[in-house]
Protein backbone atom coordinates (compact mmCIF):
# COMPACT_ATOMS: atom_id res chain seq x y z
CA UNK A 1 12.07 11.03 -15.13
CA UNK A 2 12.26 14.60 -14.61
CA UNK A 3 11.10 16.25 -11.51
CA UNK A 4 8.56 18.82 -10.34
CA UNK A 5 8.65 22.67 -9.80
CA UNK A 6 10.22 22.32 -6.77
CA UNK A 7 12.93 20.11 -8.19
CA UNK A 8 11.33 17.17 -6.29
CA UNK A 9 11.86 13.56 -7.70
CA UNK A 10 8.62 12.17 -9.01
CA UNK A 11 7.12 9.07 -6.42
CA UNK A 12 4.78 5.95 -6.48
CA UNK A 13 3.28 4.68 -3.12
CA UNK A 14 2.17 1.42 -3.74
CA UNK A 15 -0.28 1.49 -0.68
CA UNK A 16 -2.59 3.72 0.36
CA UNK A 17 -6.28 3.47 1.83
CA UNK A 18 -7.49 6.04 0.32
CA UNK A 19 -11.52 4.82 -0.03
CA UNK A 20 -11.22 3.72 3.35
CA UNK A 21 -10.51 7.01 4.35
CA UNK A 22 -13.15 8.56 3.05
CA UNK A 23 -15.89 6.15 2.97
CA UNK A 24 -15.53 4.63 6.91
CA UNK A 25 -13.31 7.42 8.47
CA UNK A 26 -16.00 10.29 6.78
CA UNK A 27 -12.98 12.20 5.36
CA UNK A 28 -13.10 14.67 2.62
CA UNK A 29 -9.36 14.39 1.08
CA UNK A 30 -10.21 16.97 -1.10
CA UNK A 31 -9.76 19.36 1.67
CA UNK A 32 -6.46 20.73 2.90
CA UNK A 33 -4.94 18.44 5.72
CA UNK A 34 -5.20 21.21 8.60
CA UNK A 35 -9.26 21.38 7.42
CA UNK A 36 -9.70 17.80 7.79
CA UNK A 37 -7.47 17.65 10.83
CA UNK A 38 -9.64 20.12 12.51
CA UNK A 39 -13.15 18.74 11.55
CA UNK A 40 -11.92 15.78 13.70
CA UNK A 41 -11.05 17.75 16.86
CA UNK A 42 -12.65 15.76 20.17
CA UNK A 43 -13.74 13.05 17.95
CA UNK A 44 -13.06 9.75 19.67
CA UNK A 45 -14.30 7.54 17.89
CA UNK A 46 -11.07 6.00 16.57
CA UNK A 47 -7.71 6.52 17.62
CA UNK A 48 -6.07 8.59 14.95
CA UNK A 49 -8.87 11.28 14.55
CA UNK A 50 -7.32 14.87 13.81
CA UNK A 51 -3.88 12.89 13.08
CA UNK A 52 -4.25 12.40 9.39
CA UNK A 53 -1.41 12.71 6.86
CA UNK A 54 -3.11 11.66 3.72
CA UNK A 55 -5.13 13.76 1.09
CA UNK A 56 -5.05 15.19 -2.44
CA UNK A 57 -3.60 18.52 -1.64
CA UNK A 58 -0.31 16.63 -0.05
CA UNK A 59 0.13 14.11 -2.52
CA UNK A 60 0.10 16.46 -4.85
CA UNK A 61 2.66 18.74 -2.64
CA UNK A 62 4.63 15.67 -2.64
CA UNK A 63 5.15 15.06 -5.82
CA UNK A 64 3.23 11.77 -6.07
CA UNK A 65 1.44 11.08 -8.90
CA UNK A 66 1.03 7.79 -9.17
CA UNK A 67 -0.26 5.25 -6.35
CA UNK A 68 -1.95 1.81 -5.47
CA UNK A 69 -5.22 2.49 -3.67
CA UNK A 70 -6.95 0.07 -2.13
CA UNK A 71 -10.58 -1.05 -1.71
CA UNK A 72 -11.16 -3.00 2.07
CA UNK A 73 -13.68 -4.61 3.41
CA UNK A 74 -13.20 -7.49 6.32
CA UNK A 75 -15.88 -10.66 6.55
CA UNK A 76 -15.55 -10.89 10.51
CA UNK A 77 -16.48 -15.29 11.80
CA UNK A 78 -18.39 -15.70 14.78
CA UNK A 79 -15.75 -15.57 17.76
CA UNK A 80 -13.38 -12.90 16.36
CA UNK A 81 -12.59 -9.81 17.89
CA UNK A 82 -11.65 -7.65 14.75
CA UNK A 83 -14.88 -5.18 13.18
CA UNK A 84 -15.58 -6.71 10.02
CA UNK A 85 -18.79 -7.54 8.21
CA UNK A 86 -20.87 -10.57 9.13
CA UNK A 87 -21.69 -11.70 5.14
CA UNK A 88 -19.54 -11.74 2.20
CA UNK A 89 -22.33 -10.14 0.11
CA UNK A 90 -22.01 -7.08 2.88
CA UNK A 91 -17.83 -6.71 2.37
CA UNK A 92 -18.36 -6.87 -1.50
CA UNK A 93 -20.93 -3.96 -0.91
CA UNK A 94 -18.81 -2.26 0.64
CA UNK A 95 -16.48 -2.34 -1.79
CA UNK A 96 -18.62 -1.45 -4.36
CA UNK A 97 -19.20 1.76 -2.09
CA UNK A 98 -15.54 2.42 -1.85
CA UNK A 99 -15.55 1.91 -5.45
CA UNK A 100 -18.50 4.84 -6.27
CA UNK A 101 -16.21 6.91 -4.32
CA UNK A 102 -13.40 6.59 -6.46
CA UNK A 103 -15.49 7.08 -10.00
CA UNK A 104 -16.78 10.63 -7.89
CA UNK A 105 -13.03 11.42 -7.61
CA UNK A 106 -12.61 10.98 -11.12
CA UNK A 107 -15.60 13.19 -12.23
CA UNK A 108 -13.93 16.10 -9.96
CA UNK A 109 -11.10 15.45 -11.79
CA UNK A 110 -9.04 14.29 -8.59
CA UNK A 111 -7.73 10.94 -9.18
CA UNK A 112 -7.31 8.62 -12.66
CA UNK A 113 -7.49 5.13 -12.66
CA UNK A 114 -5.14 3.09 -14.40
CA UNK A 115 -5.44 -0.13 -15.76
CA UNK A 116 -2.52 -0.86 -18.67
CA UNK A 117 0.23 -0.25 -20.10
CA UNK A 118 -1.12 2.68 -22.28
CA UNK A 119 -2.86 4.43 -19.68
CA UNK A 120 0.19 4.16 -17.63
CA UNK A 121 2.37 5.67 -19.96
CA UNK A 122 0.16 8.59 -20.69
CA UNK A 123 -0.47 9.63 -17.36
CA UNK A 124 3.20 9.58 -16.55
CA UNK A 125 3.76 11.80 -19.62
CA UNK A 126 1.08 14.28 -18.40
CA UNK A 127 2.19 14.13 -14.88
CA UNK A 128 5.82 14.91 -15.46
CA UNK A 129 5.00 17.76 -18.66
CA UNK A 130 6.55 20.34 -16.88
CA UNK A 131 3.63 22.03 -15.97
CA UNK A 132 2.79 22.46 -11.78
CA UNK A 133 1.00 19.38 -10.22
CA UNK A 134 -1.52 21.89 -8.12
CA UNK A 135 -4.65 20.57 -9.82
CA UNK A 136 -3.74 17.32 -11.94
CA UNK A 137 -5.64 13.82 -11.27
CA UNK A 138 -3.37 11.51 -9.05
CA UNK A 139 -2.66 7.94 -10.80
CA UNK A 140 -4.19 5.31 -9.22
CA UNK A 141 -4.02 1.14 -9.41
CA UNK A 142 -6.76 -0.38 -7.67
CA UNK A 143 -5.85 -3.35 -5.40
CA UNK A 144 -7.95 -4.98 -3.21
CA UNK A 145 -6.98 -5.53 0.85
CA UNK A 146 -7.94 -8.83 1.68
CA UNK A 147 -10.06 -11.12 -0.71
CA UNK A 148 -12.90 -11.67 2.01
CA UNK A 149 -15.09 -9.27 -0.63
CA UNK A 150 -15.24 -11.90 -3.57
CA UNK A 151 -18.03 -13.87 -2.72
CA UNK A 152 -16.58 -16.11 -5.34
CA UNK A 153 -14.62 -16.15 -8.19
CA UNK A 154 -17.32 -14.93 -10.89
CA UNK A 155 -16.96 -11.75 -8.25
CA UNK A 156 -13.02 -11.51 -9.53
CA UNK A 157 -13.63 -11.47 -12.82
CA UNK A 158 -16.35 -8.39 -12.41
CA UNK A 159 -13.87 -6.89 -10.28
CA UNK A 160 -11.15 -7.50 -12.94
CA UNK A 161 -13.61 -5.91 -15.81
CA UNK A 162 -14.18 -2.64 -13.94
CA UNK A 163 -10.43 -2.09 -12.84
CA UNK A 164 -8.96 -4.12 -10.26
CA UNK A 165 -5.77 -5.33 -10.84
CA UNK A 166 -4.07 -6.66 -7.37
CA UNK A 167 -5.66 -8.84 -4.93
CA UNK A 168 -4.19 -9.57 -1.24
CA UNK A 169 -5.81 -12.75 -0.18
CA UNK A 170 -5.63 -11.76 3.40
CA UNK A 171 -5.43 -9.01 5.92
CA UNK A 172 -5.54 -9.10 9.78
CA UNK A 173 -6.85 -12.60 11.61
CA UNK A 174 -9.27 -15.12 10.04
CA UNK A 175 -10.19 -14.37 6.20
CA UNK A 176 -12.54 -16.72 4.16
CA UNK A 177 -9.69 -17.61 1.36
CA UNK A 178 -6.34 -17.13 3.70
CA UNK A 179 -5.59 -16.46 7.33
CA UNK A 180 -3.40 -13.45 7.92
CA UNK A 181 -1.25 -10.86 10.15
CA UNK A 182 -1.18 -12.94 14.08
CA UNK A 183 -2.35 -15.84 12.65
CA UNK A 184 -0.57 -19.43 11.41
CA UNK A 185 -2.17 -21.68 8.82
CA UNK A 186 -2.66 -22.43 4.71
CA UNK A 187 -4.76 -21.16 2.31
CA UNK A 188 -8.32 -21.95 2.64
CA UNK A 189 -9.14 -24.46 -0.37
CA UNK A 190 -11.16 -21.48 -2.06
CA UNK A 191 -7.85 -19.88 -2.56
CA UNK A 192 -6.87 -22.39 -4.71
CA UNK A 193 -9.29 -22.08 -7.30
CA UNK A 194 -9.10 -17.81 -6.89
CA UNK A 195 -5.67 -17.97 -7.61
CA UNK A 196 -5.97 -20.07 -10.97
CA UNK A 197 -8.16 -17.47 -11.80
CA UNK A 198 -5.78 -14.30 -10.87
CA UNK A 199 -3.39 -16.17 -13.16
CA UNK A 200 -5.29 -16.29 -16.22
CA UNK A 201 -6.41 -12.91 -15.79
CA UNK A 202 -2.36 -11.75 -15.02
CA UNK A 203 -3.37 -9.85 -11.89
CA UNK A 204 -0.99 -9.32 -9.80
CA UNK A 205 -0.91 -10.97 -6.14
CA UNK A 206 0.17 -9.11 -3.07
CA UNK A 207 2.08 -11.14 -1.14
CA UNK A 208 1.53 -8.82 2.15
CA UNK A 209 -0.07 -9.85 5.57
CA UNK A 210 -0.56 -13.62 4.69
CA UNK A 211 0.81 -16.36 7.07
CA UNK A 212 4.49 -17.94 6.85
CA UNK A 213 2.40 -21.13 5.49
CA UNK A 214 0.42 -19.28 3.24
CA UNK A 215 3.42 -17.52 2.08
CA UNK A 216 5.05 -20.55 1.26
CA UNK A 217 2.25 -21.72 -0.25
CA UNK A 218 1.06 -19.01 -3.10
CA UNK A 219 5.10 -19.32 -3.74
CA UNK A 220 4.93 -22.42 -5.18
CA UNK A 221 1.78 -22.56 -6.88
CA UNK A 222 1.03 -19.17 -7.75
CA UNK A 223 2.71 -18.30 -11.68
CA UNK A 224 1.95 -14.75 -12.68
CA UNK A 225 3.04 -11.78 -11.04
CA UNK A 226 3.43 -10.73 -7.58
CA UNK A 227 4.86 -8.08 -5.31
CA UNK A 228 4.57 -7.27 -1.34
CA UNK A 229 3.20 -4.06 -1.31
CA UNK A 230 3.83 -3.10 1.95
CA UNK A 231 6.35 -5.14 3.69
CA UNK A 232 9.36 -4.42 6.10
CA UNK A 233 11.88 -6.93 7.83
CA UNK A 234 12.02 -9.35 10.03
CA UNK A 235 15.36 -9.50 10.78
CA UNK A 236 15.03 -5.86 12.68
CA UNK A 237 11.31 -6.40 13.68
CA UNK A 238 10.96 -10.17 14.57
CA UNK A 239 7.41 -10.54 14.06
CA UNK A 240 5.31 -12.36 11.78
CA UNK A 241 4.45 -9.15 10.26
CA UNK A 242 7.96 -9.09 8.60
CA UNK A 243 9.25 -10.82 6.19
CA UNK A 244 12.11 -13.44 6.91
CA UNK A 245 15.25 -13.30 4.52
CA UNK A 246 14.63 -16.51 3.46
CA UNK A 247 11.21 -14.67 2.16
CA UNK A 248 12.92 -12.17 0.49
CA UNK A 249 15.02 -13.87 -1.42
CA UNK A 250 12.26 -15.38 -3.12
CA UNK A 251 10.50 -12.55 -3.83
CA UNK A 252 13.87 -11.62 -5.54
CA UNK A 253 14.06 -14.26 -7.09
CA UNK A 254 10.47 -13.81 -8.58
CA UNK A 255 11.49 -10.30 -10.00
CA UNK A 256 9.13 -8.82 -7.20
CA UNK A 257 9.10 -5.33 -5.45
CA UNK A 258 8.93 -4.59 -1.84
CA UNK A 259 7.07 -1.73 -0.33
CA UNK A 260 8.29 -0.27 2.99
CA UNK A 261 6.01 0.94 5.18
CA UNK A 262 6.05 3.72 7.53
CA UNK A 263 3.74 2.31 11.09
CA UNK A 264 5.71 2.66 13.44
CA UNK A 265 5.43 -0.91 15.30
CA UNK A 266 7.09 -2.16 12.10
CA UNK A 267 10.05 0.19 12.12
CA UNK A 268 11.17 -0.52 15.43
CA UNK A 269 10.45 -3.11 17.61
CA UNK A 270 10.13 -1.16 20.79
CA UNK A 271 6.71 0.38 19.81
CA UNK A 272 3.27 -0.91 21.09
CA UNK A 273 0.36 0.25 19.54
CA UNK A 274 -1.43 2.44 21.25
CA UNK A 275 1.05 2.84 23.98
CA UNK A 276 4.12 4.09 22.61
CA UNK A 277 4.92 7.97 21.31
CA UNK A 278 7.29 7.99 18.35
CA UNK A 279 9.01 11.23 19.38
CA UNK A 280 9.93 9.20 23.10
CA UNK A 281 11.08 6.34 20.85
CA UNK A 282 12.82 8.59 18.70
CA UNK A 283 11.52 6.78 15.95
CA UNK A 284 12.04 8.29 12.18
CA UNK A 285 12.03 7.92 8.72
CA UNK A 286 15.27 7.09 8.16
CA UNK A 287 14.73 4.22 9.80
CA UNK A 288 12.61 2.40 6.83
CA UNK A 289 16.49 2.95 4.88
CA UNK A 290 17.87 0.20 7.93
CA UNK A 291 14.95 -2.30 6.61
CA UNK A 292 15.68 -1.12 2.73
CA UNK A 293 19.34 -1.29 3.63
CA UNK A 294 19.09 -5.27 4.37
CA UNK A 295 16.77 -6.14 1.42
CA UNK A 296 19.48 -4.61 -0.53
CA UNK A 297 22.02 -6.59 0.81
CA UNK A 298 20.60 -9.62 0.16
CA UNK A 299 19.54 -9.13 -3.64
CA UNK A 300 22.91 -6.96 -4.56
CA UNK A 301 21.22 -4.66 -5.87
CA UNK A 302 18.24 -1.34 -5.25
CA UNK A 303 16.36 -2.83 -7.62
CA UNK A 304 13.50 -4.80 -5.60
CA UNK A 305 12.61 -1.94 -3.03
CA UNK A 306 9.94 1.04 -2.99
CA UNK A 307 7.86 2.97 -1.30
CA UNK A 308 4.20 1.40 0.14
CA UNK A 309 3.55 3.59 3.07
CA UNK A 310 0.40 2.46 4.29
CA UNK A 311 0.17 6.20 5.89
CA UNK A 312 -3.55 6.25 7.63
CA UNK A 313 -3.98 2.54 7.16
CA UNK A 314 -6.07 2.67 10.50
CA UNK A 315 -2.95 4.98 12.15
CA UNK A 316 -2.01 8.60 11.88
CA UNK A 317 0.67 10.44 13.27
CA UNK A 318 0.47 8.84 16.52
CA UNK A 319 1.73 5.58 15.00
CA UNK A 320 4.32 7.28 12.33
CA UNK A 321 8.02 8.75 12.56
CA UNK A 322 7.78 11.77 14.19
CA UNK A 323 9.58 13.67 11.67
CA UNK A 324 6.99 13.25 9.20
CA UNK A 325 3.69 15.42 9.23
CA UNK A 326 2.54 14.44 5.68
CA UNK A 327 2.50 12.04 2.90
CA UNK A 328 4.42 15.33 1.41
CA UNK A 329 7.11 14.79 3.79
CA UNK A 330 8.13 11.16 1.64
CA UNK A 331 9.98 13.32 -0.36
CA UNK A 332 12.70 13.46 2.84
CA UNK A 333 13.52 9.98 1.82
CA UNK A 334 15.68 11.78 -0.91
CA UNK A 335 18.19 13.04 1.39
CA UNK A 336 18.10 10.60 4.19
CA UNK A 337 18.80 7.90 1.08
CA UNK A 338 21.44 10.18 -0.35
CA UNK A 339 23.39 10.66 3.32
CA UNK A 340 23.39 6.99 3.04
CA UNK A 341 25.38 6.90 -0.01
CA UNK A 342 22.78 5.73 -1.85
CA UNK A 343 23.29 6.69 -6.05
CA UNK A 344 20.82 9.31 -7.26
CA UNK A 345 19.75 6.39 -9.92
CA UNK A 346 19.37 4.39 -7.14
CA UNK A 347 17.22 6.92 -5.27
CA UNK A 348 14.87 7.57 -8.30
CA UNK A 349 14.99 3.29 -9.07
CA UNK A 350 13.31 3.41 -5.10
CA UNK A 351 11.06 7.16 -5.38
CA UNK A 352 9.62 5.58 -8.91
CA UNK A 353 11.45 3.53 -10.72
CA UNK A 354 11.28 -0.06 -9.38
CA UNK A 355 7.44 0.13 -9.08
CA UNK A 356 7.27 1.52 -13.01
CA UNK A 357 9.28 -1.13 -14.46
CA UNK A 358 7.31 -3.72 -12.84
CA UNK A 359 4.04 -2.32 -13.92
CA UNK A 360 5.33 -1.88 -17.56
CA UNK A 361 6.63 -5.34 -17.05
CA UNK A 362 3.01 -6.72 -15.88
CA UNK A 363 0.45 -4.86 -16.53
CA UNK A 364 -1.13 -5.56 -20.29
């Protein structure tokens, strides 16, 4: 696949909170990043206000056209601590609003969704004409965080009908059909019949933030296809955030793709939330090529690892390398990869390629 103006390789992020973003953290990602940055000055709301590194502008600066955006929305039991909604029919709401803002995107001609093979195909071909990215729609796959939303499965197949095409069962703590990230435990029997449903439809199934049980579980039973969109390794961050080798193996096995992610508590394990500072840590991208570097080893091959940055998934800059500024600055990867003796096929099967043969593999 060719590359941009700026001789950049083309690049798929296969997780980004984009509605999120805009619909909970009130930010316009039409605007330039230094405008949105600055609209957040002595906001305290949350903890990464004015340390954004996601919107239109830098994607586009970065060469990536294509990525899986997700729609989010928590049901939060009596008793636990994380912000969440208190109904079901509230979290598919909210979805629904994250969903509007997506169709507005599309009318300003920002974003295209993209839900087959066809569609796929065609956007890639107008992405990569030659011409400069500066106003073009950015590709987008819509997954859904956490299945707390679907307040059963009738909700799926609506879901399914207007675009959705990956499903997480779970996300952080409790979640009505799978525990998740800090948490032990199976899939909730509801899972079960969700799952039989994803399979008949061919969605795919994000393996990311469930349980080592539930893990386990959706391994054996679940039959179409599945990836882990966002996923780094246990072996050089021992927590149940990772995944084990014994994990990854099957997910090779199972012709899946794993997305590493750039948060900086699952790069290294020295960093606490809210406590540590990347640049004391001297925490950077190349890092992510150490938990790429040990997938690799194990399947004997580049061909099961991408790029699923979860940039501003709830973090900004605080909580990311500190040699990256932007999304934009992805495109970094290239020679950090490349100083690793990675092949330039191998680079471009990691920037793009991996993530476009599965889709072309999966999607209908």
């Amino acid at each position: 696949m060719q590359r941009d103006n700026l001789n950049q390789r083309f690049l798929v992020d296969a997780h980004l909170d984009l509605a999120m973003n805009a619909m909970e953290w009130n930010r316009d990602l039409t605007q330039p990043l230094d405008a949105i940055r600055q609209r957040e000055l002595f906001k305290p709301d949350k903890a990464d206000r004015g340390n954004g590194t996601v919107c239109f502008p830098e994607l586009r600066k970065g060469n990536i056209g294509l990525v899986v955006a997700t729609q989010l929305s928590r049901v939060s039991p009596v008793g636990s601590k994380l912000p969440g909604w208190h109904s079901p029919q509230q979290a598919w709401a909210m979805t629904q609003a994250q969903l509007l803002w997506y169709k507005e995107m599309e009318k300003l001609g920002e974003m295209k969704m993209i839900q087959d093979k066809s569609e796929l195909e065609e956007h890639l071909n107008y992405w990569n004409d030659g011409s400069p990215n500066t106003h073009k729609a950015i590709g987008y796959i819509l997954s859904l965080e956490g299945a707390d939303s679907l307040v059963n499965v009738d909700y799926l197949h609506e879901a399914h009908a207007y675009g959705l095409r990956a499903v997480g069962l779970s996300h952080f703590g409790p979640g009505r059909y799978a525990s998740g990230t800090k948490m032990t435990g199976r899939l909730e029997p509801a899972a079960h019949e969700l799952l039989k449903e994803m399979g008949r439809l061919n969605m795919i199934l994000d393996v990311t933030h469930l349980t080592d049980e539930g893990f386990e579980e959706v391994m054996d039973i679940y039959e179409g296809p599945l990836w882990a969109s966002h996923h780094n390794v246990r072996k050089i961050v021992p927590n149940q955030r990772q995944l084990t080798d014994e994990q990854i193996k099957k997910l090779v096995a199972r012709g899946a793709v794993i997305g590493g992610m750039l948060d900086c508590w699952a790069l290294d394990i020295r960093f606490i939330d809210a406590v540590s500072d990347p640049w004391q840590l001297d925490i950077k991208m190349q890092q992510l090529v150490d938990h790429w570097d040990h997938i690799c080893q194990i399947a004997g091959n580049a061909q099961n690892i991408g790029i699923g940055s979860d940039l501003d998934g709830i973090f900004g800059t605080e909580q990311s390398p500190w040699d990256l500024n932007s999304i934009a600055d992805l495109q970094r990867l290239d020679d950090i990869l490349s100083g690793k003796g990675y092949s330039d096929a191998d680079i471009d099967r990691i920037f793009h390629g991996n993530w476009l043969s599965f889709l072309r593999n999966n999607l209908s």
